[in-house]
Protein backbone atom coordinates (compact mmCIF):
# COMPACT_ATOMS: atom_id res chain seq x y z
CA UNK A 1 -75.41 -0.21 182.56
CA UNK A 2 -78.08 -1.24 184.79
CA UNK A 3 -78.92 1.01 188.44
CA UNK A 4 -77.85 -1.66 190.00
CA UNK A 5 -74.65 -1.62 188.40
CA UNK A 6 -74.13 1.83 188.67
CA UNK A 7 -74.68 1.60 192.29
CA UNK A 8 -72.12 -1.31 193.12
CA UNK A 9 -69.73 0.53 191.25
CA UNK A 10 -69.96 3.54 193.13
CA UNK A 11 -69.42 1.46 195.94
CA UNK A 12 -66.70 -0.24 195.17
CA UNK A 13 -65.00 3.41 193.88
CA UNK A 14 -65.43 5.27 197.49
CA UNK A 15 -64.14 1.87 198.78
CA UNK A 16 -60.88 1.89 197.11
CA UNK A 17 -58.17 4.41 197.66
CA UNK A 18 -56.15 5.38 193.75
CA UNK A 19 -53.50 3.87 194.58
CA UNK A 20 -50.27 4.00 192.14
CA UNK A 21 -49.34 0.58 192.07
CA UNK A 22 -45.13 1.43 191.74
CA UNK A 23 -43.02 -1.46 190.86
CA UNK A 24 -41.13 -2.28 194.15
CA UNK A 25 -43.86 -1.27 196.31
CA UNK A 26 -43.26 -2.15 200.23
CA UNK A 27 -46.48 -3.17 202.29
CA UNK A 28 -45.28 -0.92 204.87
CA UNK A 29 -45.96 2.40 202.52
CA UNK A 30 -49.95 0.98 202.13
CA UNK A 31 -52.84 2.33 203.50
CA UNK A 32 -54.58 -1.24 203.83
CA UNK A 33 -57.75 -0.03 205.86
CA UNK A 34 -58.45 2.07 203.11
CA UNK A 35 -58.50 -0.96 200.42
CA UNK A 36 -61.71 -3.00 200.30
CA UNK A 37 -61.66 -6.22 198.44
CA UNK A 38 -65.27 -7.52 197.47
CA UNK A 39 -63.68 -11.54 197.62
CA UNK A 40 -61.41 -13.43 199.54
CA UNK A 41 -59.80 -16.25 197.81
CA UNK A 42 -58.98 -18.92 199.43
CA UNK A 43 -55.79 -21.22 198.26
CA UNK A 44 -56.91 -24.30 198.62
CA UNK A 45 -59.44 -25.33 196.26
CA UNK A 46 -58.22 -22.58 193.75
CA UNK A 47 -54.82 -22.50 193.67
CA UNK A 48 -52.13 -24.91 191.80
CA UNK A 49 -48.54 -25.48 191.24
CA UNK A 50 -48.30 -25.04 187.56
CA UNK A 51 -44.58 -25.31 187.35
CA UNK A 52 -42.19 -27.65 188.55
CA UNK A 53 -44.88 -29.33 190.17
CA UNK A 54 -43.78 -32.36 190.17
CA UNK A 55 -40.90 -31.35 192.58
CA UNK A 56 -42.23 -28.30 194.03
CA UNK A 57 -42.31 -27.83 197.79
CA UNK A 58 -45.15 -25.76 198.26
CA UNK A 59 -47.91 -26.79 200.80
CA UNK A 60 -51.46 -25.61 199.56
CA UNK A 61 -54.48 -26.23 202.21
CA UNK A 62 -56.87 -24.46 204.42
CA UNK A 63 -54.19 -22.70 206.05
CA UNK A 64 -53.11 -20.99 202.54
CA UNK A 65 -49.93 -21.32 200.52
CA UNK A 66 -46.64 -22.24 202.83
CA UNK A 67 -43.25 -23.57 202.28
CA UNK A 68 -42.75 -21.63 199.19
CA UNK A 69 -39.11 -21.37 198.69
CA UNK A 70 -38.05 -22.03 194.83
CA UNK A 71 -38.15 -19.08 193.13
CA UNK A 72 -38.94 -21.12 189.47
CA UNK A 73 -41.93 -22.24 191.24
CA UNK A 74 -45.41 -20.52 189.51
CA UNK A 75 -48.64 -20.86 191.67
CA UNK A 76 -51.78 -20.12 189.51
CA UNK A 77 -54.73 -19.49 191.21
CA UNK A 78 -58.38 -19.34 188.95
CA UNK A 79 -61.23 -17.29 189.21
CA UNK A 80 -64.22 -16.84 187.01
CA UNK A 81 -64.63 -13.23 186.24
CA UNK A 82 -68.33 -11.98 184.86
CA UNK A 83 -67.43 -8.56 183.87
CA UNK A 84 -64.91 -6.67 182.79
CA UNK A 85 -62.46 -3.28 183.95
CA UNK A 86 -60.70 -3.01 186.83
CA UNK A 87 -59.79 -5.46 189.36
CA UNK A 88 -57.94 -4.75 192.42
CA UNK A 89 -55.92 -7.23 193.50
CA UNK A 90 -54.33 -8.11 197.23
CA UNK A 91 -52.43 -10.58 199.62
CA UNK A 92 -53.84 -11.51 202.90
CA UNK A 93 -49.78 -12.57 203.28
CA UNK A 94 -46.87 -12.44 205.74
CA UNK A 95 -43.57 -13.57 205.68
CA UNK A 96 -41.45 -15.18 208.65
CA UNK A 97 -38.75 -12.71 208.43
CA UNK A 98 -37.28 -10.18 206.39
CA UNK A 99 -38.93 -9.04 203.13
CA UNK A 100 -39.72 -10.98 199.59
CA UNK A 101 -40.09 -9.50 196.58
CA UNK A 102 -43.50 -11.19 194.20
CA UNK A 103 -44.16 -10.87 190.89
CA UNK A 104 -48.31 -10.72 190.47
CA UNK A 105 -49.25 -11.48 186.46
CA UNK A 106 -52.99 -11.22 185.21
CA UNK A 107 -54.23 -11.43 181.72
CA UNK A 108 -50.91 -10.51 180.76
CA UNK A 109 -50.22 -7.90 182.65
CA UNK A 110 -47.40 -8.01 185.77
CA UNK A 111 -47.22 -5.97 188.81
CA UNK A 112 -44.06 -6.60 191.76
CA UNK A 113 -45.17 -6.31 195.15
CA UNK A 114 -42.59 -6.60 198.55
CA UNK A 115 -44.14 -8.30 201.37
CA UNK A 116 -42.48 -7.28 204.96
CA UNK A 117 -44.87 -7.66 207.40
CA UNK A 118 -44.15 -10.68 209.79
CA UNK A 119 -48.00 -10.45 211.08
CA UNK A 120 -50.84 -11.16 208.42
CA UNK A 121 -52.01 -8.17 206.91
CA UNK A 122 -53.67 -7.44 202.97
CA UNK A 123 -50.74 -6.44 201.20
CA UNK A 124 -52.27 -4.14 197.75
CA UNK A 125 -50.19 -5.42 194.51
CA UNK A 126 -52.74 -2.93 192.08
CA UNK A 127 -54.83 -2.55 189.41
CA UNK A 128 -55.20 -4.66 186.79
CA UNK A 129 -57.44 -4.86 183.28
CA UNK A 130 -59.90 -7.38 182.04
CA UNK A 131 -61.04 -6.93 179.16
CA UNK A 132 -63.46 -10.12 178.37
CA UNK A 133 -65.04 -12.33 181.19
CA UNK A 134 -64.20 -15.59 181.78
CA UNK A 135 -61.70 -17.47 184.20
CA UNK A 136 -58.56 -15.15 184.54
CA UNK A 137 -55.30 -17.04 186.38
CA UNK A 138 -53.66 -15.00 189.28
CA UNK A 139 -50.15 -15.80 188.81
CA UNK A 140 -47.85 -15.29 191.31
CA UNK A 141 -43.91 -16.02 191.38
CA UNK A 142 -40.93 -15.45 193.76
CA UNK A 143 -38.13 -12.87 192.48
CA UNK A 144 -35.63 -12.92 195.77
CA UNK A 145 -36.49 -12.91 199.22
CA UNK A 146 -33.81 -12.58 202.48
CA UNK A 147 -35.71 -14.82 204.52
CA UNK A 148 -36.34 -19.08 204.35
CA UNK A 149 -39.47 -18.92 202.27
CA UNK A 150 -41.28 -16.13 200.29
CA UNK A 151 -44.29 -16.03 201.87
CA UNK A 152 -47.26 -17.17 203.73
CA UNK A 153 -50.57 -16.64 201.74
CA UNK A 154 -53.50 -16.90 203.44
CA UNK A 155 -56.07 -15.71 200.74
CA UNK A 156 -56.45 -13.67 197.77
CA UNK A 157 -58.04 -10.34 197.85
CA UNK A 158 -59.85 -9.19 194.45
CA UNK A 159 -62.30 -6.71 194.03
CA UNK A 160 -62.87 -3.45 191.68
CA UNK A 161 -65.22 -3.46 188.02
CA UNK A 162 -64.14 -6.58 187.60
CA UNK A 163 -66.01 -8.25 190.29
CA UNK A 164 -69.53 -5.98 190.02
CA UNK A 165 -71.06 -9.15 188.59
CA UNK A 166 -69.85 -11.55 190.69
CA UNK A 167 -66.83 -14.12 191.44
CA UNK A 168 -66.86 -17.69 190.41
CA UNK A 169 -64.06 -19.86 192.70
CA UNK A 170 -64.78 -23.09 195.12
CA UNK A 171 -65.62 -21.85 198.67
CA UNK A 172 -65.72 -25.50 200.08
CA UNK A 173 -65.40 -28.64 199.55
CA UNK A 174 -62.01 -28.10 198.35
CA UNK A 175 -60.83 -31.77 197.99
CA UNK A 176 -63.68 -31.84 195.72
CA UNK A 177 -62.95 -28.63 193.69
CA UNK A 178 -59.83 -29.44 193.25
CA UNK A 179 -60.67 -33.15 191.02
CA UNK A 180 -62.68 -30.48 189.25
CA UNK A 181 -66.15 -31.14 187.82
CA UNK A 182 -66.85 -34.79 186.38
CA UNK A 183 -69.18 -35.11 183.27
CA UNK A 184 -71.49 -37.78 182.00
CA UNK A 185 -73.51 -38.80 179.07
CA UNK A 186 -76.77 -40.51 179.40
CA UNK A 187 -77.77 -42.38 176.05
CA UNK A 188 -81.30 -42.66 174.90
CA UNK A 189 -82.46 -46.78 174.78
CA UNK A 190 -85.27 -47.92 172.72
CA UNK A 191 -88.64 -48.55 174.74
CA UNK A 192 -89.50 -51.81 176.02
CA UNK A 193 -86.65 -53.25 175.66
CA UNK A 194 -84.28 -55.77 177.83
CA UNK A 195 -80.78 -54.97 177.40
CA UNK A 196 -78.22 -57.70 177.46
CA UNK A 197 -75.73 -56.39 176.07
CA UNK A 198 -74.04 -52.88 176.16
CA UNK A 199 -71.35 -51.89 173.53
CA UNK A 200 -69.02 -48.42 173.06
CA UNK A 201 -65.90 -46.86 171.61
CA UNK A 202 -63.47 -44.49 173.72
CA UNK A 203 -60.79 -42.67 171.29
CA UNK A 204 -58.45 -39.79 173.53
CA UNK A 205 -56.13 -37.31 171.61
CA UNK A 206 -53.05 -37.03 171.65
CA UNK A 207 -52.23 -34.60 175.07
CA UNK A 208 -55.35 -35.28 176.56
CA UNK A 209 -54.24 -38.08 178.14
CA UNK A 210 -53.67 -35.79 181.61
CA UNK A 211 -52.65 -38.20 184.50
CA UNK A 212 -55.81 -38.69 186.71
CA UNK A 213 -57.83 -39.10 184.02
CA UNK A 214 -60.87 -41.87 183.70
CA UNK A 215 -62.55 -41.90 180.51
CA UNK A 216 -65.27 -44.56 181.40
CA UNK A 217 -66.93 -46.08 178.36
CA UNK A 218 -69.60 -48.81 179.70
CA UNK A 219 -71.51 -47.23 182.56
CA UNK A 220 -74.93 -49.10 183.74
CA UNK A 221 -77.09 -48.90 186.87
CA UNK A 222 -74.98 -50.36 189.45
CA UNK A 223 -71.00 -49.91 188.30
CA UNK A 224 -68.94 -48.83 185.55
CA UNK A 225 -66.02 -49.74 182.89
CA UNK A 226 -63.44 -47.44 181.10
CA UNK A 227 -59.85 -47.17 181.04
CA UNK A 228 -57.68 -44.80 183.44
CA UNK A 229 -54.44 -42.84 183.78
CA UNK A 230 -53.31 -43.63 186.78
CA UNK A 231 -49.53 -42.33 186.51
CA UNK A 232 -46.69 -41.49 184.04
CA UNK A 233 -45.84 -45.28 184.24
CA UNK A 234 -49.21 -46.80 184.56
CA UNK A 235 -52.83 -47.38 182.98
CA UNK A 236 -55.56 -49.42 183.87
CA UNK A 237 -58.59 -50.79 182.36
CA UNK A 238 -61.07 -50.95 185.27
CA UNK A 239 -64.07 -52.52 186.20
CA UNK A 240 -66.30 -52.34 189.11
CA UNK A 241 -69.65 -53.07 190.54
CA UNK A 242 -71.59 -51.38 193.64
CA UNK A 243 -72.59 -53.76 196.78
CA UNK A 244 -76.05 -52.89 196.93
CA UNK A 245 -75.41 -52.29 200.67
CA UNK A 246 -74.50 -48.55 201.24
CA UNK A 247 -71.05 -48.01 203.08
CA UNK A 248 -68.09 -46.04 201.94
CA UNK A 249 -66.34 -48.81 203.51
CA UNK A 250 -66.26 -52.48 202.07
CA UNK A 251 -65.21 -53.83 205.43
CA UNK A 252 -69.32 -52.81 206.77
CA UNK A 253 -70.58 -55.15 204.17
CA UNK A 254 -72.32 -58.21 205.62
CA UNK A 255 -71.29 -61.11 203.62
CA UNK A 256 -74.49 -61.61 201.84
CA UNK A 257 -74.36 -58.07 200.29
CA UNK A 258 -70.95 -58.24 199.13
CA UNK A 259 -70.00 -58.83 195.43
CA UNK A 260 -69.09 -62.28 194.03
CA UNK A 261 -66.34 -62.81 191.74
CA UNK A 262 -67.08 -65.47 188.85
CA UNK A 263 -64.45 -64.96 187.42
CA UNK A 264 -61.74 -62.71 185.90
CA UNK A 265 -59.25 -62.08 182.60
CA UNK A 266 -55.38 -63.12 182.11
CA UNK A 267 -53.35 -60.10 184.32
CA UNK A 268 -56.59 -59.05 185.79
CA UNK A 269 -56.23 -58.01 189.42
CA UNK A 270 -59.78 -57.92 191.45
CA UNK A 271 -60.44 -56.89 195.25
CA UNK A 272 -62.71 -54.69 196.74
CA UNK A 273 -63.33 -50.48 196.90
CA UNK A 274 -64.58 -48.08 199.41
CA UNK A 275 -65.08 -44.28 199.37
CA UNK A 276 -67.48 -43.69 196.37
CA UNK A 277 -69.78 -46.93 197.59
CA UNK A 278 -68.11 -49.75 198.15
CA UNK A 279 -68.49 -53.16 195.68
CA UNK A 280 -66.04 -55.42 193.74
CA UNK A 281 -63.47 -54.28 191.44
CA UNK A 282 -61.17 -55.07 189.00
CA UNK A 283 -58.57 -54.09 186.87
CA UNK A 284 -55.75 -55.13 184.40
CA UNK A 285 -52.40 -52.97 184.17
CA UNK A 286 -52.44 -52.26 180.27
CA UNK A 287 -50.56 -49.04 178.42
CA UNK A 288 -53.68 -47.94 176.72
CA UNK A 289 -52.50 -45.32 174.03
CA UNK A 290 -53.45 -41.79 173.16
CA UNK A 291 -54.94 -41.42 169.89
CA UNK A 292 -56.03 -45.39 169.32
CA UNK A 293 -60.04 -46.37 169.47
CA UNK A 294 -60.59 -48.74 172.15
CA UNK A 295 -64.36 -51.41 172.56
CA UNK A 296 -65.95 -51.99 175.27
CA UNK A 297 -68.43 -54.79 175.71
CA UNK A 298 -70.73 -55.40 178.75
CA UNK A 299 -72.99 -58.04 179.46
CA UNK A 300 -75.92 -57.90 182.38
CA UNK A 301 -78.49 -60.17 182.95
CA UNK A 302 -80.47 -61.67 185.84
CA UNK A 303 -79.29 -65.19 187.48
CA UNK A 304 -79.92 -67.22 190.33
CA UNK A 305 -81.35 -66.44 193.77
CA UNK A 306 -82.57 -62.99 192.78
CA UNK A 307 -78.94 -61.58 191.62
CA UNK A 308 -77.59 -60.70 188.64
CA UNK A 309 -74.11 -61.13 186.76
CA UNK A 310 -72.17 -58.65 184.76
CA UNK A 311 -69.28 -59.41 182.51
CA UNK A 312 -66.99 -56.70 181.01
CA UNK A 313 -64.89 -57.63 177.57
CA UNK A 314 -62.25 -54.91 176.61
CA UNK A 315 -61.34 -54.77 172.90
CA UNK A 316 -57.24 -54.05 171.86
CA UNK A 317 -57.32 -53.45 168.39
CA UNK A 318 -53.57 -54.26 168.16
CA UNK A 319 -54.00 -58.03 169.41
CA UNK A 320 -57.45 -57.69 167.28
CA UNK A 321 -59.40 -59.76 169.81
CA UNK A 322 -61.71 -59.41 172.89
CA UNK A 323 -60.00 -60.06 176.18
CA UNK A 324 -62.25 -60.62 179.45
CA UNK A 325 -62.03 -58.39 181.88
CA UNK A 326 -64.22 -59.60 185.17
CA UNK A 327 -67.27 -60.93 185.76
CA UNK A 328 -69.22 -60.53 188.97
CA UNK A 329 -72.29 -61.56 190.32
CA UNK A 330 -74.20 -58.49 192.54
CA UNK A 331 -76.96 -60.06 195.31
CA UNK A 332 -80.63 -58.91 195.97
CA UNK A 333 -80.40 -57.45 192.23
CA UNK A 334 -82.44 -58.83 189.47
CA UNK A 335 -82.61 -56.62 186.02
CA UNK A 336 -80.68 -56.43 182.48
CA UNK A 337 -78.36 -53.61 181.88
CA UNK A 338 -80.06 -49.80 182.56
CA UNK A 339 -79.08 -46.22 182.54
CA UNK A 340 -76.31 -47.08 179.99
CA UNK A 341 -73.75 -44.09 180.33
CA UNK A 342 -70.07 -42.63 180.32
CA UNK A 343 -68.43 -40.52 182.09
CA UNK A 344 -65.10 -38.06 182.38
CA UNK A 345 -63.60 -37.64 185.96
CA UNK A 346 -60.31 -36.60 187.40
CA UNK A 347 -59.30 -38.47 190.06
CA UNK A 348 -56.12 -36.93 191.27
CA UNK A 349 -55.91 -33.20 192.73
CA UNK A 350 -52.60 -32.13 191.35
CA UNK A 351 -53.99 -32.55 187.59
CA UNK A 352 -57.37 -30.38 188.61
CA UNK A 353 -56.34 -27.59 186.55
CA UNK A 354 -55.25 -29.51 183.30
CA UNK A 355 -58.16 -29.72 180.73
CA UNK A 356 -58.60 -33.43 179.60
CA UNK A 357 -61.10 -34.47 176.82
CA UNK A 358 -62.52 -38.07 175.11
CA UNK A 359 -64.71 -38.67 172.06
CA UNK A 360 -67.39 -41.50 172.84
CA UNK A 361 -68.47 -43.10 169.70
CA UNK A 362 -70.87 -46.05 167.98
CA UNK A 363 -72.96 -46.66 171.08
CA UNK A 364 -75.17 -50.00 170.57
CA UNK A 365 -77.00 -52.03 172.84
CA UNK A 366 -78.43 -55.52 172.18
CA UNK A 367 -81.40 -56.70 173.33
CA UNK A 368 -82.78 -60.06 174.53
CA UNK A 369 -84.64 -60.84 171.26
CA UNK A 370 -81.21 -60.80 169.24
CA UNK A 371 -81.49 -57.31 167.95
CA UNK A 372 -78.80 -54.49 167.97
CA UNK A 373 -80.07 -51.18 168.32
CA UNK A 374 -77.25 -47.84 167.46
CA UNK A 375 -77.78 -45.15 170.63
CA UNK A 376 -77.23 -41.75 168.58
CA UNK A 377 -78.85 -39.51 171.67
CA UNK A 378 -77.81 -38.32 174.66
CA UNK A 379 -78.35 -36.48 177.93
CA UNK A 380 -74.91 -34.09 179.24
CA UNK A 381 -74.99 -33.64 183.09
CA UNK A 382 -72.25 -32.99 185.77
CA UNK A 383 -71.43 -33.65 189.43
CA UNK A 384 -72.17 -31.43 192.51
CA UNK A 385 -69.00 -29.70 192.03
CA UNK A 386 -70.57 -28.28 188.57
CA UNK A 387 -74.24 -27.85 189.43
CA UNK A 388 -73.26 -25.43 192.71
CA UNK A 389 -71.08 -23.41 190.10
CA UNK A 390 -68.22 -24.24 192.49
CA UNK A 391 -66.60 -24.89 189.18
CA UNK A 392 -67.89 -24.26 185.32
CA UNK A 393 -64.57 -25.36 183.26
CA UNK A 394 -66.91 -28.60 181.97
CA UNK A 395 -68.08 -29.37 178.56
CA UNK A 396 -69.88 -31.53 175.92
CA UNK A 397 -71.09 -31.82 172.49
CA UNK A 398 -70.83 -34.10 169.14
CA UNK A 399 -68.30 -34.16 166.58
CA UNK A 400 -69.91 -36.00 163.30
CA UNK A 401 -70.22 -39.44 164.40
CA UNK A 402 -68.94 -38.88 168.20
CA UNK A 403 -70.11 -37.28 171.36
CA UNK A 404 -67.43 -35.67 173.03
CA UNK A 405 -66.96 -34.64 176.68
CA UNK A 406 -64.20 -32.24 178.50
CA UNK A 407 -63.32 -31.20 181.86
CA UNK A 408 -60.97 -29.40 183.69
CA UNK A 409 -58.62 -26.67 182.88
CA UNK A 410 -60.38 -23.59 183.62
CA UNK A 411 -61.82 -22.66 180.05
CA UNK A 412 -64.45 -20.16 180.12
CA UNK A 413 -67.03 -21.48 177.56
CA UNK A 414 -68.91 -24.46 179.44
CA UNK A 415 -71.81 -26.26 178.17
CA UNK A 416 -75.19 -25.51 180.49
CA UNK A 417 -76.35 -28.86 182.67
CA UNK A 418 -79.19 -30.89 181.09
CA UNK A 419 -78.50 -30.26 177.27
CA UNK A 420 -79.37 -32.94 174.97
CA UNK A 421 -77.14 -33.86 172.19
CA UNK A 422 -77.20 -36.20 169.13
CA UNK A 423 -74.81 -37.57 166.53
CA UNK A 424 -74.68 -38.79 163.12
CA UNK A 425 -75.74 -42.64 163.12
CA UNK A 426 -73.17 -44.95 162.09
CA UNK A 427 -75.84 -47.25 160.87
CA UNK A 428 -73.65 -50.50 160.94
CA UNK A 429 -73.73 -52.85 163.94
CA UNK A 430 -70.80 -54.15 165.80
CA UNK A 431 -68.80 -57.01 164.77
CA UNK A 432 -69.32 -59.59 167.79
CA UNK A 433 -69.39 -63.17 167.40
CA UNK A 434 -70.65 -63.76 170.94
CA UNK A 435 -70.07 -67.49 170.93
CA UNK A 436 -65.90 -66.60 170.68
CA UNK A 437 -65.89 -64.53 173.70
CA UNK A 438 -63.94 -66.33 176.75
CA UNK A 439 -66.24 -67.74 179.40
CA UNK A 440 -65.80 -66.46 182.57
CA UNK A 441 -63.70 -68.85 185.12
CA UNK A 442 -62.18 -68.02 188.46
CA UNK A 443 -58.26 -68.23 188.34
């Protein structure tokens, strides 16, 4: 153990009174000055309904956990733990009249606490052991209480051994930390090259098809393609394209910046998007399945008046045929496809803490001089959410044949920013008879 271990653990010691952590413990019979927690967690951005979500009544913001009133309701909320021992665990909590009774439950281990207090105070639920580092879920559940709701948590005390090396949670940004980290790859093209066309697989497992999900396939310079889960009733294959006039909001784009439809698929619904740039989109309602490879086929090149149009062509292996997608011309933009790369985000807040994965396989791109070259390397990278260690549950790597990427979840073992990566060649070029593909017309 290094001094400066040593030292921080004395500290933490003298600060912490040995406290028997009884079952049935009231906060009234606490010494709470005495208690000093190294962390404050804060709900939101941390903290998830893991059960009965779907009907569950609890509030979770900046003000902390409220409205918590069904007692089959479990709240998880994740931490990243870099050492092991000890940790001390507490409730910055009140309730709005008379006293609840909580069941605290940490790497298997359970502790009941009573809350009585009706003015905020750190309520002490005890000790509890970790024994490897890595994220550790504070669960918390309601037993019985005798007033309308079991508490009101305003943040999560932890300190102790536990903590000597540090805390890993979301401190802001919470919105944010709550989609979780997104993940891309960046493929390797051959030098010197114009790239006309850009082709990929996407294959998702069974069970990793978490609601929120978008497992994006064809990414290139100035928008992306890839299929979504957008809820238990509905997918989407989507397509979109950046204005190359910056807004979050499509209404600020003057009308020779905005993106020009030439045309769009059978089904396919097209408008405009805001809040991540703004640009034309489109998308067709289509129940994708879990464990089924789906193609991907994008086409950039440069057209009139110093634009350029890109066409996306999705690939359903049960109809065994290439259906158009969109195709939309982008202004004051003249280049062939660049940057070709996928990409794994969640895109709903309530799924944050599910783990979702995709394999991303046969990557080929096709150049202006007829020739197909197979993309077999790639560059891993993540969001801001990721690189500020707000949150390290993201991963990446190659299975045979097929990169892989996976986010989400709160696993421990994460794959570091910036690693390179390459898979097996397939060494046979895809099967596209270019001529049969529909020609895009506006309907």
């Amino acid at each position: 153990m290094s001094v400066l271990k040593i030292a921080k653990t004395i500290t933490m010691l003298l600060g912490f009174v040995v406290l028997n952590a009884c079952k049935g413990t009231s906060s009234s019979e606490i010494e709470v000055n005495s208690i000093a927690y190294s962390y404050q967690i804060p709900p939101a951005g941390n903290s998830w309904v893991v059960s009965n979500h779907k009907h569950a009544s609890v509030r979770i913001d900046q003000q902390g956990i409220q409205q918590w009133t069904d007692p089959s309701t479990k709240i998880n909320t994740y931490v990243y733990l870099n050492d092991t021992g000890a940790l001390q665990v507490g409730l910055n909590a009140r309730v709005n009249q008379g006293s609840s009774t909580i069941l605290v439950t940490i790497n298997g281990q359970t502790k009941e606490v009573v809350i009585d207090n009706v003015e905020f105070k750190e309520v002490h639920v005890g000790s509890f052991n970790i024994d490897k580092p890595g994220y550790h879920p504070i669960e918390i559940q309601g037993v019985e209480k005798s007033g309308d709701a079991f508490a009101i948590i305003k943040t999560i005390g932890v300190g102790g051994l536990a903590t000597t090396e540090g805390v890993t949670y979301v401190k802001d940004d919470f919105y944010w930390g709550q989609r979780g980290p997104s993940v891309h790859l960046t493929y390797q093209t051959p030098q010197d090259k114009d790239i006309l066309w850009f082709y990929n697989e996407i294959t998702v497992a069974p069970g990793q098809d978490v609601i929120g999900s978008y497992f994006m396939a064809n990414g290139f310079g100035e928008g992306y393609f890839g299929i979504q889960v957008n809820s238990e009733k509905e997918r989407r294959v989507l397509f979109s394209v950046w204005s190359p006039y910056q807004t979050q909001n499509p209404e600020e784009i003057p009308e020779d910046y905005k993106i020009i439809m030439l045309g769009k698929g059978q089904g396919v619904h097209t408008g405009e998007f805001g809040n991540e740039g703004s640009g034309g989109q489109s998308y067709k309602v289509f129940n994708w399945k879990a464990g089924i490879t789906y193609k991907f086929l994008l086409k950039g090149e440069p057209s009139v008046n110093n634009s350029t149009d890109y066409t996306a062509y999705f690939f359903d292996p049960e109809e065994d045929q290439w259906n158009l997608i969109a195709s939309f011309r982008r202004p004051y933009t003249s280049t062939y496809l660049t940057r070709p790369h996928s990409f794994l985000e969640n895109f709903v807040t309530k799924t944050g803490y599910i783990s979702r994965q995709g394999s991303y396989g046969n990557q080929w791109v096709y150049d202006t001089n007829g020739q197909w070259h197979e993309l077999t390397k790639a560059t891993f990278t993540a969001d801001a959410t990721a690189r500020k260690g707000a949150r390290l549950d993201y991963a990446a790597g190659v299975d045979s044949h097929q990169f892989y990427m996976k986010n989400c979840g709160f696993f421990s073992e994460h794959t570091p920013i910036d690693s390179e990566f390459e898979r097996t060649p397939n060494g046979k070029s895809p099967s596209v008879d270019f001529s049969k593909l529909e020609v895009p017309t506006i309907k």
